[in-house]
N, C-alpha and C. Protein backbone atom coordinates (compact mmCIF):
# COMPACT_ATOMS: atom_id res chain seq x y z
N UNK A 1 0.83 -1.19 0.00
CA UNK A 1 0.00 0.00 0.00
C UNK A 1 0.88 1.26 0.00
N UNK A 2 1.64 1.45 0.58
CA UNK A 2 2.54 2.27 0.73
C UNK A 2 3.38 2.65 -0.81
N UNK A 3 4.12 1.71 -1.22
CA UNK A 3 4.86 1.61 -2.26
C UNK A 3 3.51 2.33 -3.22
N UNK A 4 2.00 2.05 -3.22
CA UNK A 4 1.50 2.57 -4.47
C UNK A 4 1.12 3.66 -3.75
N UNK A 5 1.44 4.29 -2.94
CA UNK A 5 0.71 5.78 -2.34
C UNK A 5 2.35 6.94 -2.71
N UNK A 6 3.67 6.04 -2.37
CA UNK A 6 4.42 6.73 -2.93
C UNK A 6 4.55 7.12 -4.50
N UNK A 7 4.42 5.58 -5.20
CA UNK A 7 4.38 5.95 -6.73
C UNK A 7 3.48 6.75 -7.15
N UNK A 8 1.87 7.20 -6.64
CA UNK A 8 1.10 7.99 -6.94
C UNK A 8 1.73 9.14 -6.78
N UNK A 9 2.71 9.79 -5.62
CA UNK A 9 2.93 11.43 -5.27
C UNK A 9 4.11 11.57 -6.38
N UNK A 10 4.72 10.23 -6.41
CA UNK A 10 6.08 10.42 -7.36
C UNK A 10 5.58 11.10 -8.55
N UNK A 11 4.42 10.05 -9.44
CA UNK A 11 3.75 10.38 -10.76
C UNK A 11 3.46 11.83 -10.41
N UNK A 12 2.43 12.42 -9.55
CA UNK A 12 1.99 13.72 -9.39
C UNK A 12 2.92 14.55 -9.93
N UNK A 13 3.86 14.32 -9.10
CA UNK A 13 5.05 15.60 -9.12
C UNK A 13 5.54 15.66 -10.11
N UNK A 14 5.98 14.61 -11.01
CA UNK A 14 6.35 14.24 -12.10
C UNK A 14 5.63 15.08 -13.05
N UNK A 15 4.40 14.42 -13.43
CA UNK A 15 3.85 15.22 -14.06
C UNK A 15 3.10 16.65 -14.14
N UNK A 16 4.11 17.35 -13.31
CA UNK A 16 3.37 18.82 -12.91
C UNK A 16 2.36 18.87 -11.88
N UNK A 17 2.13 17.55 -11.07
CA UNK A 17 0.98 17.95 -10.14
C UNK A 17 1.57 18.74 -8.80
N UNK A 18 2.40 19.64 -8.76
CA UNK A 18 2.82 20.43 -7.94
C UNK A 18 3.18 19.98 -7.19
N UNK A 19 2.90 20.51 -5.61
CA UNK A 19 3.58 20.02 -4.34
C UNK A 19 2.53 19.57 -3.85
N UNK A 20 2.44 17.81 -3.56
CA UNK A 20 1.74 17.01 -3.50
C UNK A 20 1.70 16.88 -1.29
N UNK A 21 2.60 17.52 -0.67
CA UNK A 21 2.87 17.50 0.26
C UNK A 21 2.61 18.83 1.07
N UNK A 22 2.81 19.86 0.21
CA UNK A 22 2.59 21.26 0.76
C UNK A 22 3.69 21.66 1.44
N UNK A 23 4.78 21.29 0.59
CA UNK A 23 6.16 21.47 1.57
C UNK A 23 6.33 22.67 1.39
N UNK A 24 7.13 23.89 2.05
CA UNK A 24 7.45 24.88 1.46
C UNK A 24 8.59 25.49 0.02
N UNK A 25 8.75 25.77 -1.08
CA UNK A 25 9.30 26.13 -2.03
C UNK A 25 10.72 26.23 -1.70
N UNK A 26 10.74 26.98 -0.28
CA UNK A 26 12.54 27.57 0.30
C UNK A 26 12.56 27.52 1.73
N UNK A 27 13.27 26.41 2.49
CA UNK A 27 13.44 26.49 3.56
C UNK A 27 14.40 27.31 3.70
N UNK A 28 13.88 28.61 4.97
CA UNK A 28 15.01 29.35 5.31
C UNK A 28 15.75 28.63 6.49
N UNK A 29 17.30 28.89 6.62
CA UNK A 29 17.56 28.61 8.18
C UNK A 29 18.89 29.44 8.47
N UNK A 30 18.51 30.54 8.77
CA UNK A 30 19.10 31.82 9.09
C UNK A 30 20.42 31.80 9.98
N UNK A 31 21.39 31.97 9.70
CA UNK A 31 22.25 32.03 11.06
C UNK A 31 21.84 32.41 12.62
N UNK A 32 22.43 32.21 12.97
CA UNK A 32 21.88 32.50 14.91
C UNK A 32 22.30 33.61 14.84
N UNK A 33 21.80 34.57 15.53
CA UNK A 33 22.62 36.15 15.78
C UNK A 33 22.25 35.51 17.44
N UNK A 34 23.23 36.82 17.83
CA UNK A 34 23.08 37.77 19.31
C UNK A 34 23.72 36.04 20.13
N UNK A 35 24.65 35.57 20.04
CA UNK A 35 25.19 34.13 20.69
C UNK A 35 25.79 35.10 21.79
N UNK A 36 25.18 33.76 23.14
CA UNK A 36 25.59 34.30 24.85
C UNK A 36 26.31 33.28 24.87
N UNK A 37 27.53 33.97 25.54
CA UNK A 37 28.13 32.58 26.48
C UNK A 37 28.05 33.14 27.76
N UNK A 38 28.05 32.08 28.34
CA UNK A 38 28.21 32.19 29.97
C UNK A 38 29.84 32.18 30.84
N UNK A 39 29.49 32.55 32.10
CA UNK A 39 30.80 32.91 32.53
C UNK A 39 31.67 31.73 32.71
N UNK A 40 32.75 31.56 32.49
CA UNK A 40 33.86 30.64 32.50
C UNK A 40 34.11 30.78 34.18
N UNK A 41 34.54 31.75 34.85
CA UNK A 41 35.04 32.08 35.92
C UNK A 41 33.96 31.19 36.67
N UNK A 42 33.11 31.54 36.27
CA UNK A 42 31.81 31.62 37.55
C UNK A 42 31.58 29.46 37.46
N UNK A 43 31.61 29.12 36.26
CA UNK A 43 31.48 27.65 35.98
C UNK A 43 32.64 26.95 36.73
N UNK A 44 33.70 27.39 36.65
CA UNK A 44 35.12 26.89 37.09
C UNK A 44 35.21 26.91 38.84
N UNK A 45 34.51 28.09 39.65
CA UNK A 45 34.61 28.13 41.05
C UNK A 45 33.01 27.75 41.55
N UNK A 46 32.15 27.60 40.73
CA UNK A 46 30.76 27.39 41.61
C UNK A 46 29.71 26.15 40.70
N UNK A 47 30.12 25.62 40.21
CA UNK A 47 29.71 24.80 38.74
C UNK A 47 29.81 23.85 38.94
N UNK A 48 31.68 23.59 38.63
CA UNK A 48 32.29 22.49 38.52
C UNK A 48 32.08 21.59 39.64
N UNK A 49 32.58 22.45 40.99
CA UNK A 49 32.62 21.54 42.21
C UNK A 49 30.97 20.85 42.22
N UNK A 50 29.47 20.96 42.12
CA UNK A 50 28.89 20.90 42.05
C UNK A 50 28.55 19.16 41.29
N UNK A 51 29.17 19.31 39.97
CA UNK A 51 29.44 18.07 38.97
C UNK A 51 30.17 16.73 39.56
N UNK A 52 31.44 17.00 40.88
CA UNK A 52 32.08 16.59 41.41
C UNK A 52 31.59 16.03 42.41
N UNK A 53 30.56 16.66 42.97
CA UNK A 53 30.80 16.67 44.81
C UNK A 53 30.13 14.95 44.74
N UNK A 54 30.22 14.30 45.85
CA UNK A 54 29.40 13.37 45.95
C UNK A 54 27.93 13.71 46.95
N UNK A 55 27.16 13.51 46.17
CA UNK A 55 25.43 13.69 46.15
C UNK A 55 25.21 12.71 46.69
N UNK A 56 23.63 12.89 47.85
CA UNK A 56 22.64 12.11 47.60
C UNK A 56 21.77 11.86 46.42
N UNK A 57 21.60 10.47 45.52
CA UNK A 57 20.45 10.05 44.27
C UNK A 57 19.90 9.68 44.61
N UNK A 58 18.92 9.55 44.08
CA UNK A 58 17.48 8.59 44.53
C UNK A 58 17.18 7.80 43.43
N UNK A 59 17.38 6.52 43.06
CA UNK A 59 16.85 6.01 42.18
C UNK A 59 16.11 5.14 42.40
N UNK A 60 14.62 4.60 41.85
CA UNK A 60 13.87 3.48 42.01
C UNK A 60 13.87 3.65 43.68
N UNK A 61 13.44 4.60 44.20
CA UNK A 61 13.26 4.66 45.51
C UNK A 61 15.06 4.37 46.67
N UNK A 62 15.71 3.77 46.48
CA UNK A 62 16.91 3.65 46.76
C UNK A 62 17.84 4.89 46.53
N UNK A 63 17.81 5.26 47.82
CA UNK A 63 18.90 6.57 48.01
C UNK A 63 20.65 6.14 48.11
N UNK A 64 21.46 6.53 47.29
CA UNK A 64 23.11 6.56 47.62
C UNK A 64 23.54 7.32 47.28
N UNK A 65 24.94 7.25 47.21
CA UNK A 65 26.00 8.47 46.87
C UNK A 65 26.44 8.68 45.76
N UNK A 66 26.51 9.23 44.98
CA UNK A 66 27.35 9.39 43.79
C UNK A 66 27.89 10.72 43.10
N UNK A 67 28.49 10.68 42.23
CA UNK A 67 28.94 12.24 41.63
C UNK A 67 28.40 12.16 39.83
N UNK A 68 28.07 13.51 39.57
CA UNK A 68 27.92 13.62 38.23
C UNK A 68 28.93 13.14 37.36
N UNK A 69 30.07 13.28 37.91
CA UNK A 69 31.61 12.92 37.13
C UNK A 69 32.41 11.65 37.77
N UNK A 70 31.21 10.92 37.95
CA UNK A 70 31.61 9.20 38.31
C UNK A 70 31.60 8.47 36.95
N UNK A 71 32.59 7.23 37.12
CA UNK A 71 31.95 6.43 36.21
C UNK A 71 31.14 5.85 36.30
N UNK A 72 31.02 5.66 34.51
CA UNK A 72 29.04 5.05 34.08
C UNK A 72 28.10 6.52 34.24
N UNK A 73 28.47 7.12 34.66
CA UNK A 73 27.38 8.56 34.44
C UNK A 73 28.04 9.72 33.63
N UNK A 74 28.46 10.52 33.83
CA UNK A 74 29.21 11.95 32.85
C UNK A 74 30.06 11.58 32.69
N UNK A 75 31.23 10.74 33.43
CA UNK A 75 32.63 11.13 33.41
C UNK A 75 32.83 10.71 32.20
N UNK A 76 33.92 11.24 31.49
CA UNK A 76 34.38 11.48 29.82
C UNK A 76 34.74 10.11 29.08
N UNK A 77 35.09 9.32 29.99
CA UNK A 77 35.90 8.31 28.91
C UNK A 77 34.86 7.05 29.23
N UNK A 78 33.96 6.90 30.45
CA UNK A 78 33.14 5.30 30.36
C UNK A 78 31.68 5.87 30.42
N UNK A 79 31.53 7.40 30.80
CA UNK A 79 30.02 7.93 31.24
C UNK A 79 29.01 7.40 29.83
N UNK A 80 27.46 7.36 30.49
CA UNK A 80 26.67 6.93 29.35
C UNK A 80 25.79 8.02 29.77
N UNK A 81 25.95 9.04 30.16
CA UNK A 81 25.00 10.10 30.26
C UNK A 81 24.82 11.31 29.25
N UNK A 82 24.58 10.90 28.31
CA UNK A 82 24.39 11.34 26.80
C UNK A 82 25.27 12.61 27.14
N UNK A 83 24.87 14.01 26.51
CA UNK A 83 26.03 15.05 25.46
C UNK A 83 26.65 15.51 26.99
N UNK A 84 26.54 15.66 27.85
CA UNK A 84 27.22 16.37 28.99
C UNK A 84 28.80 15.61 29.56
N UNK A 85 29.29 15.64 29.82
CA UNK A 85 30.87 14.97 29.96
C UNK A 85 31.75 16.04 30.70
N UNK A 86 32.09 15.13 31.67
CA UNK A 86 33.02 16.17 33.18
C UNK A 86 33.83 15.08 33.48
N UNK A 87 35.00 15.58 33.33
CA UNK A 87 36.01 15.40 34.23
C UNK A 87 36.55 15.15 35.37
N UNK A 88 36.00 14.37 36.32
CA UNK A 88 36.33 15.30 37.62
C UNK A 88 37.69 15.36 38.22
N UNK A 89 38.81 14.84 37.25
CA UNK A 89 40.07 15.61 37.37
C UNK A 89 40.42 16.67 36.74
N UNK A 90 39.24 17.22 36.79
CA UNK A 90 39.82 18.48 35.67
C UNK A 90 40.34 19.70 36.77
N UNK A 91 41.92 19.96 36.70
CA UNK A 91 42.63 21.03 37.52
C UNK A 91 41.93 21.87 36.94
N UNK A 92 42.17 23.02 38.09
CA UNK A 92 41.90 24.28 38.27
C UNK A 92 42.82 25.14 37.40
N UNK A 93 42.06 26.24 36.30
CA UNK A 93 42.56 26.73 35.97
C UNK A 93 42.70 28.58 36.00
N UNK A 94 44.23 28.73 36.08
CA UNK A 94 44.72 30.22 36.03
C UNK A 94 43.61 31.43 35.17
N UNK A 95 42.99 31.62 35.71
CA UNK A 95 41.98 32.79 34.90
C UNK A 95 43.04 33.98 33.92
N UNK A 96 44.22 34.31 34.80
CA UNK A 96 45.16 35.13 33.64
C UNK A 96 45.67 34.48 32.66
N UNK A 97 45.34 32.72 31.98
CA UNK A 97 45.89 32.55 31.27
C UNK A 97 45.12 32.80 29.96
N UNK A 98 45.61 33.16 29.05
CA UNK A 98 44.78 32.95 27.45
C UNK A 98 43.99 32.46 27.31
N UNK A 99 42.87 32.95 26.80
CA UNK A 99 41.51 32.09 26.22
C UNK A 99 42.24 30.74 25.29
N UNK A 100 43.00 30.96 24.31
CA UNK A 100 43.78 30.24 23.82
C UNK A 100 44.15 28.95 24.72
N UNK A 101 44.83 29.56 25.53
CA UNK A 101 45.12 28.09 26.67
C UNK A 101 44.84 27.83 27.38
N UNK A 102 43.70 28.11 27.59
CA UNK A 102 42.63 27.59 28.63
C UNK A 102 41.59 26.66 27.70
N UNK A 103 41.35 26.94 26.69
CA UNK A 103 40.32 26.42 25.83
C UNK A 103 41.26 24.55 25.91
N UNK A 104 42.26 24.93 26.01
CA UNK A 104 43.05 23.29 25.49
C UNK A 104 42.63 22.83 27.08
N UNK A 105 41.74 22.82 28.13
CA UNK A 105 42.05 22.23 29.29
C UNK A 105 40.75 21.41 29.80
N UNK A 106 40.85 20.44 30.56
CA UNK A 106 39.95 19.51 31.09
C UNK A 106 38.70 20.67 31.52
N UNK A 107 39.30 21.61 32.37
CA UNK A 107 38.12 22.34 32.93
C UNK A 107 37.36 23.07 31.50
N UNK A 108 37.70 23.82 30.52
CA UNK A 108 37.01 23.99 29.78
C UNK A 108 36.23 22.82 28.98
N UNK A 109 36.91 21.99 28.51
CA UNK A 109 35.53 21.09 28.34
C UNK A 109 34.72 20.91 28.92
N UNK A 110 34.99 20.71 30.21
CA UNK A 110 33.55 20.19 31.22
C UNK A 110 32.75 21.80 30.55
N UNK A 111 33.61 23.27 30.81
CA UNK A 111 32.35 24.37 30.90
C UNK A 111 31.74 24.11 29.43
N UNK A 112 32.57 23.69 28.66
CA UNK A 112 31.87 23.42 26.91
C UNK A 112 30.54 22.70 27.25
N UNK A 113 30.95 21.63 27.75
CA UNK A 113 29.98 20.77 27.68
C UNK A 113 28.67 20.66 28.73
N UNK A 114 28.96 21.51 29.82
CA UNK A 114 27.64 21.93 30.69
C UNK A 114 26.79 22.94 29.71
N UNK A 115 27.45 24.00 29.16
CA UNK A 115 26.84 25.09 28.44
C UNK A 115 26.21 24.65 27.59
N UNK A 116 26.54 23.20 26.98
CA UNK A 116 25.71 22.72 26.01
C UNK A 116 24.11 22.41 26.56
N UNK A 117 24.70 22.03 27.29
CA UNK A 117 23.26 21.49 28.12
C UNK A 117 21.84 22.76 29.21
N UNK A 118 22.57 23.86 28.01
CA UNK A 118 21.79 25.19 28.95
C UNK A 118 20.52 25.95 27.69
N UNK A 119 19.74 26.37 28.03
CA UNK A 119 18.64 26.75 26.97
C UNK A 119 18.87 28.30 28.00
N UNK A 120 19.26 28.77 26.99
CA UNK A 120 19.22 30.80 27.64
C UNK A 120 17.48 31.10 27.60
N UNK A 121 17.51 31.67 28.55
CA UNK A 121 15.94 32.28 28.35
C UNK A 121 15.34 31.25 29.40
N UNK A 122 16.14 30.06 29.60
CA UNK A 122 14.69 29.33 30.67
C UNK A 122 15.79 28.33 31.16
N UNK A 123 16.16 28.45 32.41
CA UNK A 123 16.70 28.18 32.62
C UNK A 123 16.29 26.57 33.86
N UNK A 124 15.39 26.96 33.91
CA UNK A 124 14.50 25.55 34.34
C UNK A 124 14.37 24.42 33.61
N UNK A 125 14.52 25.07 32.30
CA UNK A 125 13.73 24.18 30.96
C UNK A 125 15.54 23.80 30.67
N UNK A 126 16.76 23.70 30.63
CA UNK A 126 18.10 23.62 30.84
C UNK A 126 17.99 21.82 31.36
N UNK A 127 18.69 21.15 30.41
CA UNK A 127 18.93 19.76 30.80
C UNK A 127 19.65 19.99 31.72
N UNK A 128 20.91 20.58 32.18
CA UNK A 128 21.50 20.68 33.19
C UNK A 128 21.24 20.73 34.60
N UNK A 129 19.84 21.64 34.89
CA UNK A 129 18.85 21.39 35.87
C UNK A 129 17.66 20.72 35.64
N UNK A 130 17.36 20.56 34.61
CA UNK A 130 15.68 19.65 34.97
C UNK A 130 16.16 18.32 34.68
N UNK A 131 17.37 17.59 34.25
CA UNK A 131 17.31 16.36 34.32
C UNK A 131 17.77 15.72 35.60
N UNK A 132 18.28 16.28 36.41
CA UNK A 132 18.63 16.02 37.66
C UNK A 132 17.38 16.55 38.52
N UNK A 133 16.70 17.08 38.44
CA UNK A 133 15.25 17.67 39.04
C UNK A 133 14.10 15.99 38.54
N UNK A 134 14.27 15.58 37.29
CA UNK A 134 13.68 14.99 36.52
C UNK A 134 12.31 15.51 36.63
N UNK A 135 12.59 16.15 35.70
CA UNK A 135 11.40 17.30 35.32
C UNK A 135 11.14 17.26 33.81
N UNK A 136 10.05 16.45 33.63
CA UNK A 136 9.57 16.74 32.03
C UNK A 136 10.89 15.71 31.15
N UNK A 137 11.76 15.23 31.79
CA UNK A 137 12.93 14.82 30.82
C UNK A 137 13.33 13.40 31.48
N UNK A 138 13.51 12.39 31.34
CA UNK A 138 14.03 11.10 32.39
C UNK A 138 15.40 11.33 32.40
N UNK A 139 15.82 10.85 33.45
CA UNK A 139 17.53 11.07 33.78
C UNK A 139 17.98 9.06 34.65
N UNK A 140 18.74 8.94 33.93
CA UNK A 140 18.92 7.42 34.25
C UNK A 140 19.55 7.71 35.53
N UNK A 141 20.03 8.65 35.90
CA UNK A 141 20.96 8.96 37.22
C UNK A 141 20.07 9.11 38.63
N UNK A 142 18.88 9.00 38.19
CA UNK A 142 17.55 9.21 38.98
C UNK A 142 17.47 10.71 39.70
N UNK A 143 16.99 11.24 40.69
CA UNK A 143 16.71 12.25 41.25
C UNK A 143 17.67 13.02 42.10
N UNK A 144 18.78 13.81 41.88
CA UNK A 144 19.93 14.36 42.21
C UNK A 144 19.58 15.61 43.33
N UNK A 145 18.50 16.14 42.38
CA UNK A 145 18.21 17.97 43.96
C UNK A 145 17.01 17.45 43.66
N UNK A 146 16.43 17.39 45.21
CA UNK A 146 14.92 17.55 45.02
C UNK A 146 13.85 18.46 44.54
N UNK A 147 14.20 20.05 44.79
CA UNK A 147 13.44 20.76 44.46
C UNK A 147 14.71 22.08 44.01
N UNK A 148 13.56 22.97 43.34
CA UNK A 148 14.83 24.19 42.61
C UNK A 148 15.13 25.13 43.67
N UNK A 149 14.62 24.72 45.22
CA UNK A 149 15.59 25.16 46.30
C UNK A 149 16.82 24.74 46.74
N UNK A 150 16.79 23.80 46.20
CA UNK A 150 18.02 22.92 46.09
C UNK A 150 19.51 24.19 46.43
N UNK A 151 19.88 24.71 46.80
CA UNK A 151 21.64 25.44 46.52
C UNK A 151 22.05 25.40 45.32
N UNK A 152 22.46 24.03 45.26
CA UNK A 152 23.23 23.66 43.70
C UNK A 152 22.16 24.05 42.71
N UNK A 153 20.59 23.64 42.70
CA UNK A 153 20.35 24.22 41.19
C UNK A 153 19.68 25.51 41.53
N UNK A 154 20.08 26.75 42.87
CA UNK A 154 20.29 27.72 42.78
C UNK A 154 20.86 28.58 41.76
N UNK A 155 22.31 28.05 42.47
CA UNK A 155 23.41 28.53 42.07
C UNK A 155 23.70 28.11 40.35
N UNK A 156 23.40 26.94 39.74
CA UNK A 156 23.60 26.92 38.79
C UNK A 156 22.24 27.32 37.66
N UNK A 157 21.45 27.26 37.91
CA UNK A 157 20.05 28.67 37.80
C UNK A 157 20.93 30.09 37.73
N UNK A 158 21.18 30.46 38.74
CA UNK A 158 22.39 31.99 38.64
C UNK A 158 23.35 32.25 37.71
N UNK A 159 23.87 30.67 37.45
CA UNK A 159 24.59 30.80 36.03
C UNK A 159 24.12 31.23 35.34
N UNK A 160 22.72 30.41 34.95
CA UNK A 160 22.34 30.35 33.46
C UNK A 160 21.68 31.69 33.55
N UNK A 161 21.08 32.37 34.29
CA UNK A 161 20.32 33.47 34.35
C UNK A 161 20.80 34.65 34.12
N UNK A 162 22.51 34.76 34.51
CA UNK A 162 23.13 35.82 33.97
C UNK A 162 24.89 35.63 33.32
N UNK A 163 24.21 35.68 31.97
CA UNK A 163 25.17 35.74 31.04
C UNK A 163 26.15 36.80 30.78
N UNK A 164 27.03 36.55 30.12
CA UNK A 164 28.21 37.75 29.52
C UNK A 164 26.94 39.05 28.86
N UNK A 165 27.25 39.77 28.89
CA UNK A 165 26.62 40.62 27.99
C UNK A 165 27.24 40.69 26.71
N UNK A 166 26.17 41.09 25.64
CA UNK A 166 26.14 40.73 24.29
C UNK A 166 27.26 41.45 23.94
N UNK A 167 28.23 39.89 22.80
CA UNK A 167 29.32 40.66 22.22
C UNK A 167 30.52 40.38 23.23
N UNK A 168 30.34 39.90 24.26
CA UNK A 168 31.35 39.33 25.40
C UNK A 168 31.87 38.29 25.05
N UNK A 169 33.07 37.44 25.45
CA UNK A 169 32.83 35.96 25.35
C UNK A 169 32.99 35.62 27.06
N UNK A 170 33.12 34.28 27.12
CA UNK A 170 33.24 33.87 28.56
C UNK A 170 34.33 34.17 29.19
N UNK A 171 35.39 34.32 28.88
CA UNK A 171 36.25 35.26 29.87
C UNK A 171 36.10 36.91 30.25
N UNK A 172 35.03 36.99 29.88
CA UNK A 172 35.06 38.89 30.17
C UNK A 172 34.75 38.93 31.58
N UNK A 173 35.76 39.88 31.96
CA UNK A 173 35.82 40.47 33.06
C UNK A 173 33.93 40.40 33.61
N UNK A 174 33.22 40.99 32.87
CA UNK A 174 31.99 41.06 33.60
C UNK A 174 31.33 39.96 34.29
N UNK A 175 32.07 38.79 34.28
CA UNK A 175 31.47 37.58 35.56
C UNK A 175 32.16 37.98 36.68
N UNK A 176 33.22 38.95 36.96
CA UNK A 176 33.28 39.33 38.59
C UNK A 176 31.96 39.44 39.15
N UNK A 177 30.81 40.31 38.33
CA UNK A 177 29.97 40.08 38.53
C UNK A 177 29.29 39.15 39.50
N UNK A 178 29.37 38.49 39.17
CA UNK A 178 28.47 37.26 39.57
C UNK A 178 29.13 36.78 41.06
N UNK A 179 29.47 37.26 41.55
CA UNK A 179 30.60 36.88 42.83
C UNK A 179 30.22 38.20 43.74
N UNK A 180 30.71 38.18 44.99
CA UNK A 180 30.63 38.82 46.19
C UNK A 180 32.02 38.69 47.32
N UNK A 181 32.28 39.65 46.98
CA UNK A 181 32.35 41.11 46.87
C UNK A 181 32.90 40.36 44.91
N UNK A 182 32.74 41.30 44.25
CA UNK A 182 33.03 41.40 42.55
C UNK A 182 33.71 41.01 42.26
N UNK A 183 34.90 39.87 41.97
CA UNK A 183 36.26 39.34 42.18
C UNK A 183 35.84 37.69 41.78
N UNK A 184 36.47 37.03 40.86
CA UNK A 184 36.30 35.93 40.36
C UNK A 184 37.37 34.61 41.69
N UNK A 185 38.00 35.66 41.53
CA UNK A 185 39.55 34.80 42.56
C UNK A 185 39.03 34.66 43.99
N UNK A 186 38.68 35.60 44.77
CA UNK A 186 38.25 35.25 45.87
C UNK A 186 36.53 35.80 46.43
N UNK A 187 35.92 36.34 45.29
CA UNK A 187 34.58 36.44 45.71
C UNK A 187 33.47 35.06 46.13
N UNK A 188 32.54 35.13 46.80
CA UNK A 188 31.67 34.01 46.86
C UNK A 188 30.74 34.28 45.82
N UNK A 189 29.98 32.77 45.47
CA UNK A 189 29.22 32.58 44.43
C UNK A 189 27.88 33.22 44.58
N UNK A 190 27.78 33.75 43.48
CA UNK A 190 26.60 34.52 44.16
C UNK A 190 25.04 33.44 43.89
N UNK A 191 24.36 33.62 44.29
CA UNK A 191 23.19 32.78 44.22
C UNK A 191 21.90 33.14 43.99
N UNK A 192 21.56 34.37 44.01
CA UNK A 192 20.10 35.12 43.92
C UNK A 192 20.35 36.56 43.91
């Protein structure tokens, strides 16, 4: 049945019977303008440790310990926790060094690869927090923060909520910002 429902649209089209589908003539797909990144500083001192720490999970009712950057979950080389991937040896890195050489380092991948997992504008709606919330999304890692009072998906909510300003990249000075007193090196994370 199929095979003669295709050969019918094939013939159509064929013979001038137009667009048998109503597809459109020209798909547009525009470049992205106005691209945010988020703060590097702020991912590296209030983020990372977060990915690391060892958690209470809850899975299938059974509460234990684990870290986002264990193996069999994120960590980079055995994790099965789809696009997100952390390190959790990833050293600490020198904020005065080059975007250039910082980009080559464990800790920037992990921030590559959390940022992937961030939707600007909604930061709830962010695999990074609602799959550990398991909210709307299943997370094989089961239930990580219970609720978005949680600290951690405070604080990483605070990430996503305030970005570089437009035209920044992630090392700009303006994530002192995001710290208390203003200072990436020794400010605290700010949270709300």
């Amino acid at each position: 049945m199929r095979l003669l429902i295709l050969t019918g649209i094939v013939v159509l089209t064929g013979c001038g019977g137009g667009n048998p589908l109503d597809n459109p003539a020209d798909v547009a797909n525009p470049p992205a303008t106005g691209a945010r990144k988020l703060s590097f500083a702020y991912f590296q001192r209030c983020i990372q440790p977060i990915l690391t720490a060892q958690l209470p999970v809850t899975l299938n009712g059974v509460t234990t310990v684990n870290s986002c950057a264990s193996s069999g979950c994120h960590d980079d080389t055995s994790g099965t926790g789809g696009a997100l991937r952390v390190r959790g040896s990833a050293a600490e890195v020198a904020l005065s060094d080059t975007p250039e050489l910082i980009r080559t380092t464990d800790m920037y991948r992990n921030f590559y690869s959390s940022q992937g997992e961030v939707v600007f504008g909604d930061a709830l709606g962010s695999r990074l927090i609602a799959k550990p919330l398991v909210r709307n999304v299943l997370h094989g890692g089961g239930i990580v923060f219970d609720s978005e009072t949680d600290p951690n998906v405070k604080r990483m909510r605070y990430w996503i909520e305030h970005p570089m300003p437009e035209g920044q990249d992630e090392f700009s000075t303006a994530g002192n910002a995001l710290f208390t007193p203003a200072d990436a090196a020794t400010g605290v994370c700010n949270e709300e």
